[in-house]
C-alpha atoms as a PDB file:
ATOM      1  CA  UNK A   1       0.000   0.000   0.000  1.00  0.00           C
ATOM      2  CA  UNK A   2       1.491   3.489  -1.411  1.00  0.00           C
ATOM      3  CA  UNK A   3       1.149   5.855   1.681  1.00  0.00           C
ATOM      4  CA  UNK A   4      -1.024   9.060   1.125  1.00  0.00           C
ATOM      5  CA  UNK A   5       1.351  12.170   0.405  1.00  0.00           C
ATOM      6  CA  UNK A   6       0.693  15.489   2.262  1.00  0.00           C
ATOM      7  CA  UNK A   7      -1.503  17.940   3.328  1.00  0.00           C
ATOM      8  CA  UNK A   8      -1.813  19.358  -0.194  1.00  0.00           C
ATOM      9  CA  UNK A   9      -1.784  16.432  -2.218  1.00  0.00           C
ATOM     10  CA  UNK A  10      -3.457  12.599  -2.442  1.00  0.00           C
ATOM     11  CA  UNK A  11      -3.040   9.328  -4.618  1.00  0.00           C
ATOM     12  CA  UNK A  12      -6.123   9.314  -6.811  1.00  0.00           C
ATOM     13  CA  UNK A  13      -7.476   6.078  -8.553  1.00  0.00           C
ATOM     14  CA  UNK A  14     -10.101   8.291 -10.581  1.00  0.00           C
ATOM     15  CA  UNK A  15     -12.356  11.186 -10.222  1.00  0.00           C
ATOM     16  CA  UNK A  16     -15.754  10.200 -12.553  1.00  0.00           C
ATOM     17  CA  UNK A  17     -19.481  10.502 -12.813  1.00  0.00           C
ATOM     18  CA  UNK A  18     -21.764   8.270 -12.344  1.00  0.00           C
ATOM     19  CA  UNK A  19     -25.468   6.631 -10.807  1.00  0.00           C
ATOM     20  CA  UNK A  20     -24.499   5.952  -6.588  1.00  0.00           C
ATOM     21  CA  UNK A  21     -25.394   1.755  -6.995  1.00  0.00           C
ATOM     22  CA  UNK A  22     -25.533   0.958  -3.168  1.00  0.00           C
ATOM     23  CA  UNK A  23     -27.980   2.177  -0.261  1.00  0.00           C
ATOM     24  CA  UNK A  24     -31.111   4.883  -0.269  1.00  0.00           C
ATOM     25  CA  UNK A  25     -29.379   7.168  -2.330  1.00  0.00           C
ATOM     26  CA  UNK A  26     -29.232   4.295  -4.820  1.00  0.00           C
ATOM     27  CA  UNK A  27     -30.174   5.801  -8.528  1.00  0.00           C
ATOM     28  CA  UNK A  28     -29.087   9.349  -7.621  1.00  0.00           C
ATOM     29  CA  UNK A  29     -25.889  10.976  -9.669  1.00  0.00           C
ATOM     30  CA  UNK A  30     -23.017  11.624  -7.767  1.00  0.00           C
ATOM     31  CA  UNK A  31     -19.467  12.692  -9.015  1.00  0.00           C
ATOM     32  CA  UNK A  32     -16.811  10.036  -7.561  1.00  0.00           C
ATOM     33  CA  UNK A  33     -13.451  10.425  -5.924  1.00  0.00           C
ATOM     34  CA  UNK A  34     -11.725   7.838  -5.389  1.00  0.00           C
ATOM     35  CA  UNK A  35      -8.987   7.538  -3.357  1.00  0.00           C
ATOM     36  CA  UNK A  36      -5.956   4.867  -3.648  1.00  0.00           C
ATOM     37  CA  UNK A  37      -4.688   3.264  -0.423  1.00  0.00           C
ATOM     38  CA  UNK A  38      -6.486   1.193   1.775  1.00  0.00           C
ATOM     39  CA  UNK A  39      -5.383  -0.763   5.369  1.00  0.00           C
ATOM     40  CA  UNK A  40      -7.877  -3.371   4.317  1.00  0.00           C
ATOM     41  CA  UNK A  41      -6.867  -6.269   2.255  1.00  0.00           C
ATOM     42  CA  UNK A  42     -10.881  -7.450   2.057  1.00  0.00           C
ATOM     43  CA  UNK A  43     -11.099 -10.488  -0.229  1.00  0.00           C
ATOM     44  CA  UNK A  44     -13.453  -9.645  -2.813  1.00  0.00           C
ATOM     45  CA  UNK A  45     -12.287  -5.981  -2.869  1.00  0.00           C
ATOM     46  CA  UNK A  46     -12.305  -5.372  -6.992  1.00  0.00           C
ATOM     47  CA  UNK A  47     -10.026  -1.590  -6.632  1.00  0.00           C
ATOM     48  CA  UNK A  48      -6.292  -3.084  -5.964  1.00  0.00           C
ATOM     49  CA  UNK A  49      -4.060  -2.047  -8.335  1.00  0.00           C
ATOM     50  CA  UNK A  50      -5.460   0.695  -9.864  1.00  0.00           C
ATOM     51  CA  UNK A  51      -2.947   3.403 -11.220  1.00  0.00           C
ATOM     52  CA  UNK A  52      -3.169   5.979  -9.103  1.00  0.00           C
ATOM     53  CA  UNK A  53      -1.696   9.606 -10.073  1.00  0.00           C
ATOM     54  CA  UNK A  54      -1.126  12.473  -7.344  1.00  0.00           C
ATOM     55  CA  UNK A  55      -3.646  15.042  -7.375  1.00  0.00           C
ATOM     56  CA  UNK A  56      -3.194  18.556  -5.559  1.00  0.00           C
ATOM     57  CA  UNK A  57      -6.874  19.979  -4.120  1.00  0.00           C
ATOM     58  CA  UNK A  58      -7.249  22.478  -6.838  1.00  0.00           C
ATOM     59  CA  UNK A  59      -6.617  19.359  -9.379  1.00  0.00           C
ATOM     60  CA  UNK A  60      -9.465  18.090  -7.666  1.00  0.00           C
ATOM     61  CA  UNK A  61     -11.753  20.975  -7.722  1.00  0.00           C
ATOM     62  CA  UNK A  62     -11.150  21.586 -11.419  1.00  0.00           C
ATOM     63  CA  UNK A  63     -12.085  17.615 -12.041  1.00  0.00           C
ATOM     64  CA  UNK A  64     -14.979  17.975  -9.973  1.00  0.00           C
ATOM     65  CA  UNK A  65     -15.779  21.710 -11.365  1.00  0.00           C
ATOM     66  CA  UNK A  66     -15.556  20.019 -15.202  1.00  0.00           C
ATOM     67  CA  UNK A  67     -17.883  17.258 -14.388  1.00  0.00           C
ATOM     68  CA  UNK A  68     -20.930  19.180 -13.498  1.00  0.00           C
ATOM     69  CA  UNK A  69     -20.485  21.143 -16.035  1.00  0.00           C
ATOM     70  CA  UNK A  70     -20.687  18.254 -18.479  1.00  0.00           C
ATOM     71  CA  UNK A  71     -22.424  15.698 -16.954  1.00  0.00           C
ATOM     72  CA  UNK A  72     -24.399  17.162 -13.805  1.00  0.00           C
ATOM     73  CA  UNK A  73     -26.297  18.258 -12.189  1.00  0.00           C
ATOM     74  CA  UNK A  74     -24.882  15.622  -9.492  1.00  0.00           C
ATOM     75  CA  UNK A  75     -26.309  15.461  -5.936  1.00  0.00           C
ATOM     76  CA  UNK A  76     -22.959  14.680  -3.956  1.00  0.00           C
ATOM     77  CA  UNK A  77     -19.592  14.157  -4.267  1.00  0.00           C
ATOM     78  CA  UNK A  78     -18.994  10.457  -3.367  1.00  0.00           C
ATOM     79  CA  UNK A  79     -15.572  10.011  -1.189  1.00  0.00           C
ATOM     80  CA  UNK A  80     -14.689   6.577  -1.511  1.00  0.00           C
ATOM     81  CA  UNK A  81     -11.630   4.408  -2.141  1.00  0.00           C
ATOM     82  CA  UNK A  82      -9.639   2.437  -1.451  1.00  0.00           C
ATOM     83  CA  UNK A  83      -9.907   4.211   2.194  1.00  0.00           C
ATOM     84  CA  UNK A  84     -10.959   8.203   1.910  1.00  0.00           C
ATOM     85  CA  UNK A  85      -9.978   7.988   5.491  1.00  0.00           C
ATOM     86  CA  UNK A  86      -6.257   7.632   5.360  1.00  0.00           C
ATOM     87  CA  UNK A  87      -6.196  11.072   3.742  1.00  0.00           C
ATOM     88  CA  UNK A  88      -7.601  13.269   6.575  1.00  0.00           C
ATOM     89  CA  UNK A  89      -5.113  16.065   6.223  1.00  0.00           C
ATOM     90  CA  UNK A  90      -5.879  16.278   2.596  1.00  0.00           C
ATOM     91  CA  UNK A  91      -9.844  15.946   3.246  1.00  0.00           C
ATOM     92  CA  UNK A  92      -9.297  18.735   5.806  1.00  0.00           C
ATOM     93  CA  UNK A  93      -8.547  20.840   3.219  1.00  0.00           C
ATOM     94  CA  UNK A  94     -10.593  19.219   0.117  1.00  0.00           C
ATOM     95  CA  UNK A  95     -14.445  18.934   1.996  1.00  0.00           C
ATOM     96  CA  UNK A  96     -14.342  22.746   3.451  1.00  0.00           C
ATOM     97  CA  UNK A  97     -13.522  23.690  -0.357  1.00  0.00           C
ATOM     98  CA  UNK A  98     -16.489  21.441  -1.934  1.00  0.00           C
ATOM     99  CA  UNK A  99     -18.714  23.008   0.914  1.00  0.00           C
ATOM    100  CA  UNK A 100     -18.100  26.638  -0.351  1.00  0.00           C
ATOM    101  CA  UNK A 101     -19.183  25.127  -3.676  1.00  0.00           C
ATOM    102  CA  UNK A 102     -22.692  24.269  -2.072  1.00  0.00           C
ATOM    103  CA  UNK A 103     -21.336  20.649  -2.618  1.00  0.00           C
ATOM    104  CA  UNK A 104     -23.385  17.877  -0.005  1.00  0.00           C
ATOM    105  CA  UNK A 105     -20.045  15.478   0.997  1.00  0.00           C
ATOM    106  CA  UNK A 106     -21.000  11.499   1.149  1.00  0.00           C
ATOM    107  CA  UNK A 107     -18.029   9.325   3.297  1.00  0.00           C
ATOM    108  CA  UNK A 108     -17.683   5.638   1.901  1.00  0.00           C
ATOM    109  CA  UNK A 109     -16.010   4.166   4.317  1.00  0.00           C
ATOM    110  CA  UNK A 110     -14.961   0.757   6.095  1.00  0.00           C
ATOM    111  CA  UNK A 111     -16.130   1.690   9.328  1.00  0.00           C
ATOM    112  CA  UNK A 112     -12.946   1.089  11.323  1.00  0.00           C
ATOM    113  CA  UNK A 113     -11.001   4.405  11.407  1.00  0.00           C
ATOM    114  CA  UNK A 114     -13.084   6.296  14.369  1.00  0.00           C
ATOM    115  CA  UNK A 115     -10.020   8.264  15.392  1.00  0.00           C
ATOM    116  CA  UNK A 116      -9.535   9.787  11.823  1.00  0.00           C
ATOM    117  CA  UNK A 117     -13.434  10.269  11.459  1.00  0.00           C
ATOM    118  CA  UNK A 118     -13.476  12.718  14.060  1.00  0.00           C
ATOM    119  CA  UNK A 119     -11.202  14.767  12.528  1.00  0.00           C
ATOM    120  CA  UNK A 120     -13.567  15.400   9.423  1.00  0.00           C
ATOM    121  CA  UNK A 121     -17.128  14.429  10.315  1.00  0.00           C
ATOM    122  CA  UNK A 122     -18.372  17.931  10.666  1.00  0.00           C
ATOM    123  CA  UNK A 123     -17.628  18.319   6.933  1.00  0.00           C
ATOM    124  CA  UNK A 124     -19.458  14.910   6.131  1.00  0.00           C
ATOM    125  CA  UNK A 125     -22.923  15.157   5.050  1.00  0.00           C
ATOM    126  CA  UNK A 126     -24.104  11.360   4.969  1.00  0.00           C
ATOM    127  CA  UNK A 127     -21.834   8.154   5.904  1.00  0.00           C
ATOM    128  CA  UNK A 128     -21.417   4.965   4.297  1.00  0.00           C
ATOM    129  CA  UNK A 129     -20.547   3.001   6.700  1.00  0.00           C
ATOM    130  CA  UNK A 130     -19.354  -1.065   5.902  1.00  0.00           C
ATOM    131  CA  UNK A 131     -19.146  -3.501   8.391  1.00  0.00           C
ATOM    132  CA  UNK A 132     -16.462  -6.029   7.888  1.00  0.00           C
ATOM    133  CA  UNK A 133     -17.336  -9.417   8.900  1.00  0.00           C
ATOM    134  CA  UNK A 134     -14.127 -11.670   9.354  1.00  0.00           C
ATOM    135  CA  UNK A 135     -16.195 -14.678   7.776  1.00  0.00           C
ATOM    136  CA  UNK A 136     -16.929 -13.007   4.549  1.00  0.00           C
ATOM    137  CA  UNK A 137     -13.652 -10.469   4.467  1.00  0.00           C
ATOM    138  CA  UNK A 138     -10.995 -13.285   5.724  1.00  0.00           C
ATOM    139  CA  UNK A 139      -9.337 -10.732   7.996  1.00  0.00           C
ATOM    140  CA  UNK A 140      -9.340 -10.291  11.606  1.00  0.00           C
ATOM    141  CA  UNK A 141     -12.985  -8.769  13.590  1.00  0.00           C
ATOM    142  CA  UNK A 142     -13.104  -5.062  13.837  1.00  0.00           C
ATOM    143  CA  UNK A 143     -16.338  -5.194  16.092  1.00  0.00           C
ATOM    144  CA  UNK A 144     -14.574  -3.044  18.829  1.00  0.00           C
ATOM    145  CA  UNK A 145     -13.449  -0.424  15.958  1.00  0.00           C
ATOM    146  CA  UNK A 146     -17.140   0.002  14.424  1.00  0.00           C
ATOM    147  CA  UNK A 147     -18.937   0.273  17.683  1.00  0.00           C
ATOM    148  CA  UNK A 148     -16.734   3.513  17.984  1.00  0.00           C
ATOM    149  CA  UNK A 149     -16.999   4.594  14.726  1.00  0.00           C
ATOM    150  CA  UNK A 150     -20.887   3.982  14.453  1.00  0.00           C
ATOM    151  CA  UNK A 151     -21.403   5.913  17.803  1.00  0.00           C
ATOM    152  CA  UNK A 152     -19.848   9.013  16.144  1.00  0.00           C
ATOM    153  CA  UNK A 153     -20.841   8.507  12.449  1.00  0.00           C
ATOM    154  CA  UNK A 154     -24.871   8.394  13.953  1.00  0.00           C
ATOM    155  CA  UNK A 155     -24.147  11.962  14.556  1.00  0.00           C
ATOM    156  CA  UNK A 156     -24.709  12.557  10.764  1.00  0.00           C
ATOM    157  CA  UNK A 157     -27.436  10.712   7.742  1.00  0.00           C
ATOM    158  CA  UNK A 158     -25.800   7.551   8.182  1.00  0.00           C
ATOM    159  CA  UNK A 159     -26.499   3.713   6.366  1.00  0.00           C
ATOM    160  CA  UNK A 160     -24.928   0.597   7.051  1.00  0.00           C
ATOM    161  CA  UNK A 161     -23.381  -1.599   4.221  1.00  0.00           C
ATOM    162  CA  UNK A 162     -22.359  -5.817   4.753  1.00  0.00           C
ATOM    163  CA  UNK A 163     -21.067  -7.793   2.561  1.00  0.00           C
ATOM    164  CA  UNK A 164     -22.609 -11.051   2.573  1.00  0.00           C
ATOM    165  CA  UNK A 165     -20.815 -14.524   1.007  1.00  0.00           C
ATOM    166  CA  UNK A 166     -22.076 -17.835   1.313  1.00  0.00           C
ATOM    167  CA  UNK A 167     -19.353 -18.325   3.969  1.00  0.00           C
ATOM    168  CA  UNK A 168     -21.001 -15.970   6.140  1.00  0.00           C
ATOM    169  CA  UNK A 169     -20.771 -16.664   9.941  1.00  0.00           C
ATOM    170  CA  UNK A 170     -24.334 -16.518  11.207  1.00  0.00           C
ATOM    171  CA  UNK A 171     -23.904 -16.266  15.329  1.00  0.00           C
ATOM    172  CA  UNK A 172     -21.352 -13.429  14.088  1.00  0.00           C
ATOM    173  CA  UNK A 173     -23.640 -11.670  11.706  1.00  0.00           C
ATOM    174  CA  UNK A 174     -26.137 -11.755  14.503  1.00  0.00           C
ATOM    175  CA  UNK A 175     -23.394 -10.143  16.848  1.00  0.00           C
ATOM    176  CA  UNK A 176     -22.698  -7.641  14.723  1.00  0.00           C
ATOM    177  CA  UNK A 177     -26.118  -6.732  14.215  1.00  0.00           C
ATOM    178  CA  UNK A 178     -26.758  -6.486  17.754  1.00  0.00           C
ATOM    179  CA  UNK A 179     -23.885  -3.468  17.918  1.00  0.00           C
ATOM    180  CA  UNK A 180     -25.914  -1.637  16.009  1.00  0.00           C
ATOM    181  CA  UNK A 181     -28.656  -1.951  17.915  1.00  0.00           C
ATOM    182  CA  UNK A 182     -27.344  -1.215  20.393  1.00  0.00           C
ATOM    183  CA  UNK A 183     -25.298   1.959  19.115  1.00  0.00           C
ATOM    184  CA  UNK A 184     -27.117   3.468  16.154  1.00  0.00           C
ATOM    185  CA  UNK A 185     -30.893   1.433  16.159  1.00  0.00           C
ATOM    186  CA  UNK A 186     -32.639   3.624  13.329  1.00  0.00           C
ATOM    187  CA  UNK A 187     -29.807   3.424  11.057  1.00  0.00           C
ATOM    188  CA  UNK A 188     -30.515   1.519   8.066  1.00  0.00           C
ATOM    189  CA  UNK A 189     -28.772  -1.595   7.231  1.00  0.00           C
ATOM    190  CA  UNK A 190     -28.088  -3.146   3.991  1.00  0.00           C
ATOM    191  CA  UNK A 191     -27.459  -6.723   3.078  1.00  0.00           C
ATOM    192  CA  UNK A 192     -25.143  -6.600  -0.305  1.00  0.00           C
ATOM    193  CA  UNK A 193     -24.435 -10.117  -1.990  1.00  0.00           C
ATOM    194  CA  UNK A 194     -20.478 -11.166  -2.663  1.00  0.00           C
ATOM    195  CA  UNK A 195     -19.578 -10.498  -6.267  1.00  0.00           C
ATOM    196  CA  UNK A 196     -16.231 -10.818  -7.853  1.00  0.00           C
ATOM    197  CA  UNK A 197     -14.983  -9.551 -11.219  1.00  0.00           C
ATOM    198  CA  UNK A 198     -17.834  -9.855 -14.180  1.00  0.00           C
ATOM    199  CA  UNK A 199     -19.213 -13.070 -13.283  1.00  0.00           C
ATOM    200  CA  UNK A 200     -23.119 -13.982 -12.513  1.00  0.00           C
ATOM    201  CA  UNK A 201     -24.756 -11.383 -10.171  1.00  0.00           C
ATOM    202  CA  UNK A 202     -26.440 -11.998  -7.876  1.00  0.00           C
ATOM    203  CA  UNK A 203     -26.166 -15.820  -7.436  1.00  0.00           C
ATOM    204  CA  UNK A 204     -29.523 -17.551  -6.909  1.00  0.00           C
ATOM    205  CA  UNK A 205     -28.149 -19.032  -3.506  1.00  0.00           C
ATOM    206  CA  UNK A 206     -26.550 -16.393  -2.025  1.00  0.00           C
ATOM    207  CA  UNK A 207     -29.929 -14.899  -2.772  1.00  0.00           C
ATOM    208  CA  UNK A 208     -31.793 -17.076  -0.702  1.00  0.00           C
ATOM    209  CA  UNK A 209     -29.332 -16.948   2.173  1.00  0.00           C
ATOM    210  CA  UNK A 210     -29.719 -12.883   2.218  1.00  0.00           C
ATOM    211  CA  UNK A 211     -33.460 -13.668   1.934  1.00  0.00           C
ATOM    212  CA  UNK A 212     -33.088 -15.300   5.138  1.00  0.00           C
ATOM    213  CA  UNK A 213     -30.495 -13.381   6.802  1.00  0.00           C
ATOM    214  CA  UNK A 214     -32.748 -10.210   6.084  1.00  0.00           C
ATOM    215  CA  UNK A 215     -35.335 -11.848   8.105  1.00  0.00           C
ATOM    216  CA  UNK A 216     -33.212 -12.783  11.159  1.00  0.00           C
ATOM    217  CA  UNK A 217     -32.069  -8.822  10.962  1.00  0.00           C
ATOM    218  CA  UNK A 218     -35.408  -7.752  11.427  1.00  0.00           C
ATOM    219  CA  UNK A 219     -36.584  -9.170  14.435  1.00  0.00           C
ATOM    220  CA  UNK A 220     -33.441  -7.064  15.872  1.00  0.00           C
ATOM    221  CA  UNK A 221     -33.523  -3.762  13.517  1.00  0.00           C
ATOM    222  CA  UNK A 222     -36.436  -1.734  12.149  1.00  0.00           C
ATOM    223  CA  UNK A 223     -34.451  -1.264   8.774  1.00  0.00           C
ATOM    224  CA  UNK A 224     -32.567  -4.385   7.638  1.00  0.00           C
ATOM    225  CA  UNK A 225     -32.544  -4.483   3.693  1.00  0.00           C
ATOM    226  CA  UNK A 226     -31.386  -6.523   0.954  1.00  0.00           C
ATOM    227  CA  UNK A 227     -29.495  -3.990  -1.257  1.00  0.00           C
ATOM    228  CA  UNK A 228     -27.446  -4.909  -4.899  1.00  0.00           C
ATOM    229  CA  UNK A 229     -24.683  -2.979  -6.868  1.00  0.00           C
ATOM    230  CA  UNK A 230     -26.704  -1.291  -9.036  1.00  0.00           C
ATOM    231  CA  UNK A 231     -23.419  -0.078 -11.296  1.00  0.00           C
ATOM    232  CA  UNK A 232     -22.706  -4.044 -11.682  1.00  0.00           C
ATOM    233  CA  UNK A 233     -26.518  -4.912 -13.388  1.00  0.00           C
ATOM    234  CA  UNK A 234     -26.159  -2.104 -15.215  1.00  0.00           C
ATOM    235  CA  UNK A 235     -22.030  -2.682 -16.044  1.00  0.00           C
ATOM    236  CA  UNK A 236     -21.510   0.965 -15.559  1.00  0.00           C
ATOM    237  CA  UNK A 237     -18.657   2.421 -13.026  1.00  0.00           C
END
């Protein structure tokens, strides 16, 4: 993982427009920013080794700037990665910029970096938050890390991504989904199926598993959904 440079400038994978595929805001068209490193090594994660080029802040508010002028108008500016989070010093200086363009700010994020979170929520308009579930993402359990990071992120318009694969650990699913009852009960929580590269989405029998899992969330959480990637039905970024 390339470490992110300075205060004035960032590793960027891509800067593009496009329909947000994941969560309530699902459909709407947001301009994308995505950043390059990530402390996650999440095993169906479909962004490692992207180029990346460095990008200074005005760089980025001339990308974003040219974008809404020919493809807008956009409702957000998406912040996602990769691990926006890793690049607070540069966000400290991007999101207060975007704001003075009347720009709303939406944080995709894995949900484990509460420290850095503080440092930039009150520039954050909604948050995207994932929890990682070591049965599905093969790496160790972050529980501890999201219960902090939920209890500030419910500060702000906030929605709850997991990845679910057929692997899926159900007495730690349920776990996890009792943090968030605990922490953050009216935030809404979305049940996205495994997909990897350009293969079949979604598979019938992961399908049926989030079908079930959906209902199991429910009887614990007033907003448990099963959400897709609506960029991979319709193959678009």
């Amino acid at each position: 993982m390339k470490q992110p440079l300075s205060l004035e400038r960032a590793r960027i994978t891509e800067i593009f427009s496009s329909l947000q595929g994941e969560g309530p805001r699902m459909g709407e068209r947001h301009i994308f920013i995505r950043f390059e490193a990530c402390h996650m090594v999440c095993v169906y994660c479909d962004e490692t080794g992207k180029k990346a080029r460095e990008m200074s802040v005005a760089g980025v508010l001339k990308e974003v700037a040219k974008l809404e002028k020919k493809t807008g108008p956009h409702a957000c500016v998406s912040l996602t990665g990769g691990e926006p989070l890793l690049y607070t010093d540069f966000l400290r200086i991007l999101c207060p910029a975007l704001k003075k363009e009347k720009w709303r700010i939406l944080l995709e994020t894995s949900g484990v970096l509460w420290r850095q979170l503080s440092e930039v929520i009150g520039v954050c308009d909604v948050i995207a938050m994932d929890l990682k579930l070591p049965s599905v993402t093969r790496q160790k359990c972050f529980l501890g890390e999201h219960r902090k990071f939920l209890a500030l992120a419910k500060k702000k318009e906030i929605y709850v991504k997991v990845v679910i694969s057929k692997d899926v650990d159900l007495r730690e699913y349920e776990k996890h989904l009792r943090m968030v009852a605990q922490v953050a009960p009216r935030a809404p929580v979305f049940l996205q199926p495994m997909s990897r590269g350009k293969g079949v989405y979604p598979d019938p029998v992961l399908m049926r598993l989030l079908d079930k899992l959906q209902r199991t969330g429910a009887k614990r959480l007033s907003d448990v959904r099963v959400g897709i990637q609506l960029q991979k039905l319709m193959h678009i970024r």
